[in-house]
C-alpha atoms as a PDB file:
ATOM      1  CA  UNK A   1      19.396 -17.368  -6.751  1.00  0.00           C
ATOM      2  CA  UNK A   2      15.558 -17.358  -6.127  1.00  0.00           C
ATOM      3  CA  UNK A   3      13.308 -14.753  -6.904  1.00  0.00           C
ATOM      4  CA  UNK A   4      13.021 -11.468  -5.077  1.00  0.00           C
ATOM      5  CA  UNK A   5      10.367 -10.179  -3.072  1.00  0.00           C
ATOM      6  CA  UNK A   6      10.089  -6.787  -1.720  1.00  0.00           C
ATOM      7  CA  UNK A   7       7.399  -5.158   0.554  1.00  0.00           C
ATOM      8  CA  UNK A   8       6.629  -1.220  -0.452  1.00  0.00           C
ATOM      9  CA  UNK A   9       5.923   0.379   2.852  1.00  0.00           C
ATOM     10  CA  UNK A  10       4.154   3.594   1.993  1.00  0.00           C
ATOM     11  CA  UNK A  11       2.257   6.138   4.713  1.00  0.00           C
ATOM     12  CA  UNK A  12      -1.115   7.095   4.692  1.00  0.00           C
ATOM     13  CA  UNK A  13      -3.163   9.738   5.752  1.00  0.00           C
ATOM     14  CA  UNK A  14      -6.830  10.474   4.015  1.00  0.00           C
ATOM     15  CA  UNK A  15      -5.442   9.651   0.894  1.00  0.00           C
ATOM     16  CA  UNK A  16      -9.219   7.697  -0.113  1.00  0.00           C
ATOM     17  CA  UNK A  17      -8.460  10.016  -3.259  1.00  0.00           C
ATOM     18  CA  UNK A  18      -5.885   8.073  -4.327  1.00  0.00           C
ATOM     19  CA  UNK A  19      -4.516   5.518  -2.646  1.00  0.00           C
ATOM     20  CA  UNK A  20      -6.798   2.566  -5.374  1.00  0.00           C
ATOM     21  CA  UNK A  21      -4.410   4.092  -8.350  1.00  0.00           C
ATOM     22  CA  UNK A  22      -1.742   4.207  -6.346  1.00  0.00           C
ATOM     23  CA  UNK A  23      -1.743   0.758  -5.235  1.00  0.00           C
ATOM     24  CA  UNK A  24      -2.873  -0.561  -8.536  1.00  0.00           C
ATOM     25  CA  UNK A  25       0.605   1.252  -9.874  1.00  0.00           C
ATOM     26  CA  UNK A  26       2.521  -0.305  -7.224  1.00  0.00           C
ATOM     27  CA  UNK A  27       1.687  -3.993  -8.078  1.00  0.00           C
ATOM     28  CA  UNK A  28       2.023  -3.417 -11.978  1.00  0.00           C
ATOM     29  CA  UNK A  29       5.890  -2.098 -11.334  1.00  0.00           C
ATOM     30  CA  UNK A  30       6.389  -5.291  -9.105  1.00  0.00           C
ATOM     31  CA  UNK A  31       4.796  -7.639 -12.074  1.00  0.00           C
ATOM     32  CA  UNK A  32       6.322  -5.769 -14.889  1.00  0.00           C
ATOM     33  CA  UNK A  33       9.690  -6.136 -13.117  1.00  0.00           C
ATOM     34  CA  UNK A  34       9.043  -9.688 -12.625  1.00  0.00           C
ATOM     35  CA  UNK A  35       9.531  -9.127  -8.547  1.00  0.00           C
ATOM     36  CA  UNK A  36       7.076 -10.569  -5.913  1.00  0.00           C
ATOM     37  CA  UNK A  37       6.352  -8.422  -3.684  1.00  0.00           C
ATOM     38  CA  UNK A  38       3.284  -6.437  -1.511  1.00  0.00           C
ATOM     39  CA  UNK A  39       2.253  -3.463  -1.213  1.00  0.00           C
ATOM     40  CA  UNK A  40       2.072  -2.331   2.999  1.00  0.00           C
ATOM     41  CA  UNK A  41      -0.171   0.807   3.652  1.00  0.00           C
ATOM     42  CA  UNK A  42       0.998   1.802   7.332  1.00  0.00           C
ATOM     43  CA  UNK A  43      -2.428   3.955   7.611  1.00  0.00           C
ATOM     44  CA  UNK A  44      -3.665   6.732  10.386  1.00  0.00           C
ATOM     45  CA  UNK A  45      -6.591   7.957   8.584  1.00  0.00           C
ATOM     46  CA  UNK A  46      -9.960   8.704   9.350  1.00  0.00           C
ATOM     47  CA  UNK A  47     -11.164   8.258   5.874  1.00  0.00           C
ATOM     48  CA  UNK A  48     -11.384   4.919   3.987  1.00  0.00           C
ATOM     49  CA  UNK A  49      -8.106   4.942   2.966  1.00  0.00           C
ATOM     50  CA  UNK A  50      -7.488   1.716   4.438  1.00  0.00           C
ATOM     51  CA  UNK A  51     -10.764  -0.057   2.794  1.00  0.00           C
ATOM     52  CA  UNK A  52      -9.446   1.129  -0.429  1.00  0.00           C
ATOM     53  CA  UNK A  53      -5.977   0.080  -0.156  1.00  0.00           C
ATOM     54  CA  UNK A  54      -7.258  -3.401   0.640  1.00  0.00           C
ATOM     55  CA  UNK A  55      -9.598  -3.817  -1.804  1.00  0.00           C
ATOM     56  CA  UNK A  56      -7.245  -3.228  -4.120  1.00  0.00           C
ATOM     57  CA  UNK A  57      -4.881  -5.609  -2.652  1.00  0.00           C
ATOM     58  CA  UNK A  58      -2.531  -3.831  -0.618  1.00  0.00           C
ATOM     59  CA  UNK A  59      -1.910  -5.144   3.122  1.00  0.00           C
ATOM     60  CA  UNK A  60      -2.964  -2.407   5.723  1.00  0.00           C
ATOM     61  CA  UNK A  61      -1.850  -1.872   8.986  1.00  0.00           C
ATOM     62  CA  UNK A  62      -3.488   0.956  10.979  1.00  0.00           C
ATOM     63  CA  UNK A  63      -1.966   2.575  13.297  1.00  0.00           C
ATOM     64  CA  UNK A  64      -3.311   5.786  15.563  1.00  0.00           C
ATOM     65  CA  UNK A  65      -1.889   9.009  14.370  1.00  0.00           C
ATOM     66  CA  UNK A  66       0.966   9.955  16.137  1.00  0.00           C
ATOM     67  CA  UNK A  67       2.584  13.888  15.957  1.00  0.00           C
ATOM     68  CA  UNK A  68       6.045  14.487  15.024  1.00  0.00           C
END
């Protein structure tokens, strides 16, 4: 069997706080588990939450915020 790869799909909204940590967390668990893998931001903020998450290396998708 090949190796795994798994995408992390994780929320955002105005999380510029903490979403570098956050994503810099993520991608250690995936290379300390030995699994390829990315990190997806699914983002509706108005901050720069998404800026952040990229330059850290996560892939970000915005999308317009939506209620419940």
């Amino acid at each position: 069997m090949g190796k795994r790869s798994v995408s992390i799909v994780v929320p955002a909204l105005n999380e510029e706080l903490t979403i570098g940590k956050f994503v810099d967390w993520c991608k250690e668990g995936l290379a300390s588990a030995g699994v390829d893998g990315e990190v997806l931001i699914i983002d509706s903020s108005s901050d720069k939450t998404a800026e952040i998450a990229a330059s850290h290396g996560a892939r970000v998708i915005k999308v317009p915020r939506s209620g419940l």
